[in-house]
Protein backbone atom coordinates (compact mmCIF):
# COMPACT_ATOMS: atom_id res chain seq x y z
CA UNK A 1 0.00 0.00 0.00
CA UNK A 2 1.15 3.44 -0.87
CA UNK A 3 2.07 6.22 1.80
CA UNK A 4 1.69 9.64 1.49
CA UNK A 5 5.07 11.34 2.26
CA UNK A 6 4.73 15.06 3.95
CA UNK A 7 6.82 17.50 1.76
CA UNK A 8 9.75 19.57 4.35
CA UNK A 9 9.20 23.19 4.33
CA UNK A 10 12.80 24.11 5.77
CA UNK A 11 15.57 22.36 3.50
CA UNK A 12 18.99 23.17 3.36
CA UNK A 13 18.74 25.07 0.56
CA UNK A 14 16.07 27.24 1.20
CA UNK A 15 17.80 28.09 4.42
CA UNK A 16 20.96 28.85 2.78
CA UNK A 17 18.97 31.08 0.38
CA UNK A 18 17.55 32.74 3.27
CA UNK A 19 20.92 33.25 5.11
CA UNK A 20 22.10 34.50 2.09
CA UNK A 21 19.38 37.27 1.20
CA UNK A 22 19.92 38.36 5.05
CA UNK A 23 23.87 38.43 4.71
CA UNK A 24 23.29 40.61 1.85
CA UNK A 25 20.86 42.69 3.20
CA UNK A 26 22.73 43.89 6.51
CA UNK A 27 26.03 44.42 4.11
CA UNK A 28 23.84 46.80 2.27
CA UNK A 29 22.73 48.55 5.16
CA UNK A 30 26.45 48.54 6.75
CA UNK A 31 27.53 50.30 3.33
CA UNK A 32 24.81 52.44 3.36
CA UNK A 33 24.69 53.76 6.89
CA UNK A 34 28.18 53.16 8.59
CA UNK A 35 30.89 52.45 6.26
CA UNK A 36 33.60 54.70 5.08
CA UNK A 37 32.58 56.39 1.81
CA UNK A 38 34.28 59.81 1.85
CA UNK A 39 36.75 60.32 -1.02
CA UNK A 40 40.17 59.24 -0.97
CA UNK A 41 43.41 60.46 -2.89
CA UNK A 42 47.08 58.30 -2.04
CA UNK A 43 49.48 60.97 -1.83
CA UNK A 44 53.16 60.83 -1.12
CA UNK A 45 54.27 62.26 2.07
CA UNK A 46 57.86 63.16 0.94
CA UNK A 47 55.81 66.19 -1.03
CA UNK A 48 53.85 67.86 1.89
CA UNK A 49 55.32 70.33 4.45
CA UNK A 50 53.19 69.45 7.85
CA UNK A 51 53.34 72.09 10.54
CA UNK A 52 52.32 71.54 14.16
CA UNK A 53 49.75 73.65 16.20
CA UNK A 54 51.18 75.25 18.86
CA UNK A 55 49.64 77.73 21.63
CA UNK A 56 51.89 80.85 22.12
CA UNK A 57 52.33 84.76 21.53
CA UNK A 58 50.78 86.22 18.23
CA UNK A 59 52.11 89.83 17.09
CA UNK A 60 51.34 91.74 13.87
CA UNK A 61 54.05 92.40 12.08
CA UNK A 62 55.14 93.53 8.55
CA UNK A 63 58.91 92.68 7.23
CA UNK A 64 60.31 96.46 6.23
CA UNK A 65 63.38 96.80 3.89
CA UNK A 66 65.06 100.25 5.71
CA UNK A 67 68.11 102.17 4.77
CA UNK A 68 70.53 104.05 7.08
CA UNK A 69 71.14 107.14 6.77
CA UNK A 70 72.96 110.06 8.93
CA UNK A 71 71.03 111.27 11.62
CA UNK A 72 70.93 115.11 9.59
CA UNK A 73 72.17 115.72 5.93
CA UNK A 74 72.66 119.82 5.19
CA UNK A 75 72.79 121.02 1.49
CA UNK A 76 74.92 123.56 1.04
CA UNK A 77 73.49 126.55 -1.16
CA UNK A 78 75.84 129.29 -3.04
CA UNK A 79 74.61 132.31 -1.05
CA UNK A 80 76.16 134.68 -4.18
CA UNK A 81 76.67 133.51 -7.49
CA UNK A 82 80.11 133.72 -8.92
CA UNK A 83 82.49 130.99 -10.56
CA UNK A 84 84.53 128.35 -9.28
CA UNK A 85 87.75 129.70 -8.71
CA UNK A 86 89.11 127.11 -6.04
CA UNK A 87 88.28 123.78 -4.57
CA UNK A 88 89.65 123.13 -1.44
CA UNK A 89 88.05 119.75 -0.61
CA UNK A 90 86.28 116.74 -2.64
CA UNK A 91 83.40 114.38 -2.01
CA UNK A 92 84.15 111.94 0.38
CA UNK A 93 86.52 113.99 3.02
CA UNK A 94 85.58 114.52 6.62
CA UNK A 95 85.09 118.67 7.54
CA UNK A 96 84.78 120.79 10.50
CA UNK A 97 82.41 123.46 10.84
CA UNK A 98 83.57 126.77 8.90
CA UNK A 99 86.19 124.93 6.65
CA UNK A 100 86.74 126.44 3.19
CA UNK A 101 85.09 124.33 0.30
CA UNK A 102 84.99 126.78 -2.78
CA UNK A 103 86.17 129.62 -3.32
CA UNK A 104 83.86 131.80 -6.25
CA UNK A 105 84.55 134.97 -8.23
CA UNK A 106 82.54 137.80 -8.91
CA UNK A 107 83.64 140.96 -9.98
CA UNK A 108 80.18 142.87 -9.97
CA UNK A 109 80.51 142.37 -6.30
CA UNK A 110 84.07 143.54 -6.22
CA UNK A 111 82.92 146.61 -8.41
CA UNK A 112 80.13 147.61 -6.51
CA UNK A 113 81.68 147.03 -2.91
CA UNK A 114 84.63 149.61 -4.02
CA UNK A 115 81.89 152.24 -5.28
CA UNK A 116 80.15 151.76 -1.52
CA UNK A 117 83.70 151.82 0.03
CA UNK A 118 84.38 155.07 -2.01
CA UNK A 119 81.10 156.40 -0.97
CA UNK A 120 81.41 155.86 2.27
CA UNK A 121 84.79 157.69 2.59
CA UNK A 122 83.24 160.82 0.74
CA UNK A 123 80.20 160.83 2.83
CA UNK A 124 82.87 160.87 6.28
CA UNK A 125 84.58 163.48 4.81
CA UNK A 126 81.53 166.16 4.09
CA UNK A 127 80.55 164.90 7.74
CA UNK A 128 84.01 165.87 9.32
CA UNK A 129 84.00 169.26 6.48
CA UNK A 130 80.48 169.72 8.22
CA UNK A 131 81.31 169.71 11.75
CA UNK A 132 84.27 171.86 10.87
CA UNK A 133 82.31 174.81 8.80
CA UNK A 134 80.22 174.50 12.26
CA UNK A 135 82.41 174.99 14.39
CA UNK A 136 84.20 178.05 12.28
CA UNK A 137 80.99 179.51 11.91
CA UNK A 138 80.15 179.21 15.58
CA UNK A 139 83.46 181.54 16.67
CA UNK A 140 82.85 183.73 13.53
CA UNK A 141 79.14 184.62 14.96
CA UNK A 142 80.61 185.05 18.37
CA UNK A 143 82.76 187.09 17.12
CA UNK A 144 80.19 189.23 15.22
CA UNK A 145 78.01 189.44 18.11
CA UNK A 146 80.37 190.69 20.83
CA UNK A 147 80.95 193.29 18.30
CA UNK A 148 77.22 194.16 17.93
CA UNK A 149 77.02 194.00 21.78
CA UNK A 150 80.30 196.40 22.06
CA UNK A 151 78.16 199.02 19.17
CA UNK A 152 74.87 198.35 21.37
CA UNK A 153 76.45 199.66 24.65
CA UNK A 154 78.03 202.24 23.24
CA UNK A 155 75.30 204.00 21.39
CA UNK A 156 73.21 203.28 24.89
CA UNK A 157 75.49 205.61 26.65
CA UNK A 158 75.01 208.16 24.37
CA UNK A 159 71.27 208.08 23.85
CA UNK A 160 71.31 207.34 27.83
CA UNK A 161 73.46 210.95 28.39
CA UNK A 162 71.68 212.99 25.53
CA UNK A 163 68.30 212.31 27.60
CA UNK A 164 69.24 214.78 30.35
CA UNK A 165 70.60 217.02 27.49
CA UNK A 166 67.92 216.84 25.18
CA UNK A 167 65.42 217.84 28.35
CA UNK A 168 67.47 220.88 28.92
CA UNK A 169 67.50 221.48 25.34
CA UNK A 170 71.10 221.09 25.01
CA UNK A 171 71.16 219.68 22.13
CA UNK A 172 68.58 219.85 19.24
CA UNK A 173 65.59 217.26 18.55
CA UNK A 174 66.87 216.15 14.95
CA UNK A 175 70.25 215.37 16.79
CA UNK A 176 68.84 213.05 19.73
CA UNK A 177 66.55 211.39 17.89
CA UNK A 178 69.69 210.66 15.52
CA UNK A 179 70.77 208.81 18.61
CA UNK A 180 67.79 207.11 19.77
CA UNK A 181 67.59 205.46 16.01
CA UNK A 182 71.26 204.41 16.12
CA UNK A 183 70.93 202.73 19.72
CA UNK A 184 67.57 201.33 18.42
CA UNK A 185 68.99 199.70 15.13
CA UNK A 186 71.97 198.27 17.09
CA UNK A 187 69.46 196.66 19.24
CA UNK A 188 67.29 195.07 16.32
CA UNK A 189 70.84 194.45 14.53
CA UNK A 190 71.79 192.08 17.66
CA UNK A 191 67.94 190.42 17.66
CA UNK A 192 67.97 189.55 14.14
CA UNK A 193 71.86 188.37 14.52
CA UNK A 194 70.92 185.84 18.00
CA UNK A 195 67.91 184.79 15.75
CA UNK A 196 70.70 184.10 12.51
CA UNK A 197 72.85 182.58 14.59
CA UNK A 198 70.06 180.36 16.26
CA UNK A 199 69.01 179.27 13.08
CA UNK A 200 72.37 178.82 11.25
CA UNK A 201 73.13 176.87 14.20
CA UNK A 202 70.63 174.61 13.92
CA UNK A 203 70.30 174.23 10.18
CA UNK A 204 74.08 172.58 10.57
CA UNK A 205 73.04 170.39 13.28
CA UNK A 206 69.93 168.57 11.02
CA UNK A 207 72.74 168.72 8.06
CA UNK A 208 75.50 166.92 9.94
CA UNK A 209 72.29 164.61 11.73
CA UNK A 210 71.33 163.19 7.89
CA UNK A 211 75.23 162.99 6.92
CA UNK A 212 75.45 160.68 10.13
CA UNK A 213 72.10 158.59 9.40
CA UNK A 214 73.33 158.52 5.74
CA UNK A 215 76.85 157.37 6.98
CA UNK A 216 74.99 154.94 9.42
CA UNK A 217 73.08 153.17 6.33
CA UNK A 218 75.73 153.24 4.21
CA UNK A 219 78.17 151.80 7.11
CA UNK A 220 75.46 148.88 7.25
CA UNK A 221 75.01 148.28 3.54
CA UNK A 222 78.81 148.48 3.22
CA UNK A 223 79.22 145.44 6.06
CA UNK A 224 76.57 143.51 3.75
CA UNK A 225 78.35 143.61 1.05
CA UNK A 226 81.62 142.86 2.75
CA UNK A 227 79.60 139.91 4.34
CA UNK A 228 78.42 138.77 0.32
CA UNK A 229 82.16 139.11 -0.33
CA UNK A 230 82.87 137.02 2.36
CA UNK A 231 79.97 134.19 1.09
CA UNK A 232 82.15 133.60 -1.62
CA UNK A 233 84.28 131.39 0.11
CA UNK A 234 81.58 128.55 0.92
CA UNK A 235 82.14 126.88 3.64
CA UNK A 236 81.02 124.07 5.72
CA UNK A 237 78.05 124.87 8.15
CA UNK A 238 78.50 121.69 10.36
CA UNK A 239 80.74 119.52 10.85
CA UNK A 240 80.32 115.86 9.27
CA UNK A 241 81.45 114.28 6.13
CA UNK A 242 81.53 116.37 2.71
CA UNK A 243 79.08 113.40 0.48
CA UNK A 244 79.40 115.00 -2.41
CA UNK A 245 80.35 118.30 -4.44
CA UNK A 246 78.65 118.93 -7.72
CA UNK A 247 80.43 121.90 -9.25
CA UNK A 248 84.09 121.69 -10.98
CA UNK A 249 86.80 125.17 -11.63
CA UNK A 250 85.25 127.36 -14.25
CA UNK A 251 81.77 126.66 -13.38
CA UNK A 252 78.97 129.15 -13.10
CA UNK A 253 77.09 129.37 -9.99
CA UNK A 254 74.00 130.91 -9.58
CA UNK A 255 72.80 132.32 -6.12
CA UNK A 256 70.84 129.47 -3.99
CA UNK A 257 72.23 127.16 -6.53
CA UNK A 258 72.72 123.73 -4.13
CA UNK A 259 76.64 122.78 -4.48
CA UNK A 260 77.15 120.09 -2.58
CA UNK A 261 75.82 118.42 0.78
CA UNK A 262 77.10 117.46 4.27
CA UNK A 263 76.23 114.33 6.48
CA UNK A 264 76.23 114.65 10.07
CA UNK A 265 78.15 111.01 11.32
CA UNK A 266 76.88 111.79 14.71
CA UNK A 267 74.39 109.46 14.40
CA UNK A 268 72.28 107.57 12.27
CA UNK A 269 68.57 107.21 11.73
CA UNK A 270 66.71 104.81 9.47
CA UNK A 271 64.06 105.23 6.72
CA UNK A 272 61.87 102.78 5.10
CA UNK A 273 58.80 102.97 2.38
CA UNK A 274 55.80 101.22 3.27
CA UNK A 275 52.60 99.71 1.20
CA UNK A 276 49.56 102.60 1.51
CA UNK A 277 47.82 99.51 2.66
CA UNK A 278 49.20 100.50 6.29
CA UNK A 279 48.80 104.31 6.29
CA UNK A 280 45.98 103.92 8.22
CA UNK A 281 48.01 102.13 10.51
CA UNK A 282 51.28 103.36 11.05
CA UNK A 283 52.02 106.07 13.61
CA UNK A 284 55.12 107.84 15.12
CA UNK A 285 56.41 106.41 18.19
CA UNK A 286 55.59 102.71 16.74
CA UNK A 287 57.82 100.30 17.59
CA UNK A 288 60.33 97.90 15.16
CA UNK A 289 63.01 95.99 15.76
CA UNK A 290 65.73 94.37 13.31
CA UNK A 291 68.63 91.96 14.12
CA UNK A 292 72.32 92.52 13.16
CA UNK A 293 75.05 90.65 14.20
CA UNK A 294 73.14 87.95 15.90
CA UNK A 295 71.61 90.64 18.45
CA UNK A 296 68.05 92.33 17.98
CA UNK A 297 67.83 96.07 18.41
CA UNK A 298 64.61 98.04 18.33
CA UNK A 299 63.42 100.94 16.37
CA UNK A 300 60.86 103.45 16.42
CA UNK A 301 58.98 105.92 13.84
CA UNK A 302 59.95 109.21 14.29
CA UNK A 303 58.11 110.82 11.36
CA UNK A 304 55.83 109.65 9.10
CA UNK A 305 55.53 111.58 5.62
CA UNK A 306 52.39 112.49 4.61
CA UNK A 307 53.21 112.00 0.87
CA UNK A 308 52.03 108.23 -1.02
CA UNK A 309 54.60 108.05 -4.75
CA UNK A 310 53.75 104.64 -6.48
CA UNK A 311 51.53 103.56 -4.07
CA UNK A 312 54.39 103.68 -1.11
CA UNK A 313 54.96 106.15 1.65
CA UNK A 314 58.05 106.69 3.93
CA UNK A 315 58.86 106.80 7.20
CA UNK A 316 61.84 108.18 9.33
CA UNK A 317 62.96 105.22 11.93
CA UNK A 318 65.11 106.03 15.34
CA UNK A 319 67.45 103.59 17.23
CA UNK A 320 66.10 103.38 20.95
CA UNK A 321 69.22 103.19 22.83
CA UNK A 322 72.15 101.85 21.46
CA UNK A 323 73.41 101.73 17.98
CA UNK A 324 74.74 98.58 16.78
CA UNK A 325 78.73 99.21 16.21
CA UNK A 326 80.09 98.84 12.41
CA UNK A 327 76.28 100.03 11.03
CA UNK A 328 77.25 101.46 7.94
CA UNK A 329 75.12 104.60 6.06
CA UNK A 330 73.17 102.82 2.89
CA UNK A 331 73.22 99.62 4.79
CA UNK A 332 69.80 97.62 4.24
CA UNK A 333 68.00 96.45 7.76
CA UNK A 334 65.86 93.94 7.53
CA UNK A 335 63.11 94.98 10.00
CA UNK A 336 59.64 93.72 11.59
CA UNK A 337 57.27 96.66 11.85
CA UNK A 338 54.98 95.57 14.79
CA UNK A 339 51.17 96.31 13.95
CA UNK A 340 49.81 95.15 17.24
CA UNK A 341 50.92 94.36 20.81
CA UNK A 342 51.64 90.26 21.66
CA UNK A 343 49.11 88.37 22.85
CA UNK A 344 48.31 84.96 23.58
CA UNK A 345 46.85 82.53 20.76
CA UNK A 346 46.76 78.99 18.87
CA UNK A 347 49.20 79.37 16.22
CA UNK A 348 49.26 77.42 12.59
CA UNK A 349 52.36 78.56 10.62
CA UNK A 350 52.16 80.03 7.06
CA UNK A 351 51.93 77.89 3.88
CA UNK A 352 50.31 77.41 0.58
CA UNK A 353 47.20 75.96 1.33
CA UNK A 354 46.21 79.36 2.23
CA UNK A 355 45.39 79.93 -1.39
CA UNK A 356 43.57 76.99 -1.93
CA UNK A 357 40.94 77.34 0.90
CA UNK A 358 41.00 80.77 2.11
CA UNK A 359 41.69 79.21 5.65
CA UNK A 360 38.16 77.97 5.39
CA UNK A 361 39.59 74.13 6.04
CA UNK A 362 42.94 72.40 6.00
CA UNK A 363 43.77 68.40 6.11
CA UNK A 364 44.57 67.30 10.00
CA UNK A 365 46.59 64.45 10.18
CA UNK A 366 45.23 61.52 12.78
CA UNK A 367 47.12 60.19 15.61
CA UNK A 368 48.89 57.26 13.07
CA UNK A 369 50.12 60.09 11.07
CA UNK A 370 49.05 57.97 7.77
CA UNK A 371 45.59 60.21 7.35
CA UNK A 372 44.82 63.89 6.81
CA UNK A 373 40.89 64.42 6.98
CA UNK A 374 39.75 67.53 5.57
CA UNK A 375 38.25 69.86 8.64
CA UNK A 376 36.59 73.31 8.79
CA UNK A 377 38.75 75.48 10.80
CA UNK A 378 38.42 79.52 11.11
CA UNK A 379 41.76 81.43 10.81
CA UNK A 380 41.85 85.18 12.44
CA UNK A 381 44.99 87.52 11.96
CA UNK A 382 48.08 86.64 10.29
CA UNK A 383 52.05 87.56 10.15
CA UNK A 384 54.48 86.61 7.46
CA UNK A 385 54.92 83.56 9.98
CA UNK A 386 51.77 82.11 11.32
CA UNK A 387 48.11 82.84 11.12
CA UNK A 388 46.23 82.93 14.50
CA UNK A 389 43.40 79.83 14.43
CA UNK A 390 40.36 80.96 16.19
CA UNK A 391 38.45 77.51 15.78
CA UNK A 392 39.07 74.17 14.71
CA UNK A 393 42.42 73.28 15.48
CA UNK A 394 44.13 72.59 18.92
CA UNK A 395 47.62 72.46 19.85
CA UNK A 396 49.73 69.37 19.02
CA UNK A 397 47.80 68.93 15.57
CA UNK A 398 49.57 68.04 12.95
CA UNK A 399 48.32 70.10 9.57
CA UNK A 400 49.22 69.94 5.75
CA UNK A 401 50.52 73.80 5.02
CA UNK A 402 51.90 73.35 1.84
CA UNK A 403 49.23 73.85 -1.48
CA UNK A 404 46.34 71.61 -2.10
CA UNK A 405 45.76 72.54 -5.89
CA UNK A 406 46.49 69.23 -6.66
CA UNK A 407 44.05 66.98 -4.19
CA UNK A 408 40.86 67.84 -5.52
CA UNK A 409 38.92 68.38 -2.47
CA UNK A 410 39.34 65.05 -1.47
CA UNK A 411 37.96 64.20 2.09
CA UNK A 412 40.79 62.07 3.06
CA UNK A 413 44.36 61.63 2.35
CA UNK A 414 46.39 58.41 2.38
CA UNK A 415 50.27 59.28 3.09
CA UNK A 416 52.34 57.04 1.87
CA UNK A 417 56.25 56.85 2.06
């Protein structure tokens, strides 16, 4: 007799099937949800410059090319004009103050101080003639009036005696009268002479007052242009080094006509041109310093020109206590203008990668040091040496500085050796 077998629902191979669909199924959801899928590049490491993050002192600074130059530099002007005659000393020589340097001709000055001298002497001698004539005159009308006085007395008397006679008609009317006008004339002779004399007097005083005030004047214009005979020998108003003298023998100078300058070694100062980017910026009494000979000196602006040529302006620079020995004028300092006072801050230093994300992100290595993962960061101020990270990084991170045109935004970076 037949019997009915019962068909098995679970067989090997539908549970295998089953297995399998489920295998496949959580791989798929693995991919999908947890596994790894950012975008990878293999670069080699021997090409990167990594930097570390470190927490210290950020300072804004600007690197400054600066020049030395002496502390004062004096032109030296032709006060007259003239020719070169004589040179006494060349570019290059050290001076005191009030040595000779040229020595100019100009006869027109010659000329025209001899015509003052000669002047001068005529204008002395009516003055002395003047006080002379005075003085003659003065004994002359002395003279004259002690005569007049002698006639005035005399002719008194008699008018004074023919009173008495005249009353007791001694002697005739016509005749005193006759006497009375003689004593009266006599008297208006000596008035008018006292009032000549008076005036005479006087009139010689004013004369011989304007031949001294005209002597005076003269006397001064004479010692000017004894003084523009003097100017021209030229000759050094400080004491320093002569840099340079731009006129030869024979040449024409005209007055105010800059021959030559002098440096003042005393000391030095410093001058530098900066980017009109910083005008805004820069300020006297900010500070700089530059090293020389191993040792760092500082600097500060003493004057700041107002002027911008070719987008630059410049700036006068002072040493602040010592000056390094052997500094040399036209030397070149290289110098770090400091922009802002130092303060504490995580620092990333410079590289190219700047330029390729705009500091928005850079690649962080991991602990292995065999993956950089791309991160946001935020980068704040920066100094030809490090930018100042305000988020994203901490110290002790490593970072890729140098360029990332050539990783394509890739998440991740595999470093090999």
């Amino acid at each position: 007799m037949d019997r009915l077998i019962e068909k098995k629902r679970w067989t090997p191979q539908k549970i295998a099937l089953i297995l399998g669909i489920v295998a496949g199924l959580g791989l798929l959801t693995y991919f999908i949800g947890f596994a790894d899928n950012s975008s990878r590049l293999n670069v080699e490491s021997q090409k990167l410059t990594m930097a570390t993050v470190s927490q210290g002192t950020f300072q804004e600074f600007i690197p400054v090319d600066g020049t030395v130059h002496p502390i004062k530099t004096i032109v030296i002007p032709a006060v007259e004009g003239g020719t070169v005659d004589q040179k006494f000393l060349e570019g290059g020589k050290p001076v005191q103050k009030g040595d000779p340097i040229l020595k100019l001709t100009n006869n027109r000055l010659v000329l025209d101080f001899m015509n003052q001298e000669t002047l001068m002497n005529d204008l002395i001698n009516n003055l002395q003639n003047s006080k002379l004539t005075l003085q003659q005159n003065k004994f002359n009308l002395r003279r004259r009036l002690a005569t007049l006085n002698a006639q005035v007395d005399a002719a008194k008397d008699v008018y004074d005696r023919n009173i008495a006679l005249y009353e007791s008609k001694a002697v005739s009317q016509q005749e005193f009268f006759g006497f009375k006008r003689d004593y009266e004339r006599l008297k208006a002779e000596r008035t008018i002479e006292l009032e000549s004399q008076k005036f005479e007097e006087s009139n010689a005083r004013t004369q011989i007052a304007q031949l001294e005030t005209t002597i005076a004047r003269t006397s001064r214009n004479l010692r000017m242009m004894e003084d523009n005979l003097k100017n021209l020998y030229i000759k050094a108003p400080i004491s320093g080094q002569l840099s340079s003298i731009q006129v030869e023998l024979g040449t024409p100078v005209q007055a105010g006509q800059v021959i030559g300058q002098i440096d003042d070694l005393s000391g030095f100062k410093v001058k530098a041109e900066l980017d009109q980017h910083y005008v805004s910026r820069i300020f006297a009494g900010q500070r700089g310093n530059f090293t020389y000979n191993g040792q760092s000196y500082p600097l500060e602006i003493s004057l700041v020109y107002s002027e911008v040529n070719n987008d630059r302006f410049p700036v006068d620079m002072k040493f602040i206590g010592k000056v390094p020995e052997g500094i040399r004028r036209g030397q070149t300092l290289q110098i770090r203008l400091q922009l802002s006072d130092p303060s504490p801050a995580v620092l990333l230093p410079r590289g190219g990668f700047y330029q390729s994300t705009g500091g928005a992100w850079a690649y962080v290595l991991d602990e292995t040091g065999k993956v950089a993962t791309k991160r946001s960061i935020r980068l704040g101020r920066q100094n030809p040496e490090y930018y100042e990270v305000l988020e994203g990084l901490k110290p002790g991170e490593q970072v890729i500085t140098s360029s990332y045109d050539a990783f394509n935004d890739k998440d991740k970076l595999e470093l090999k050796k």
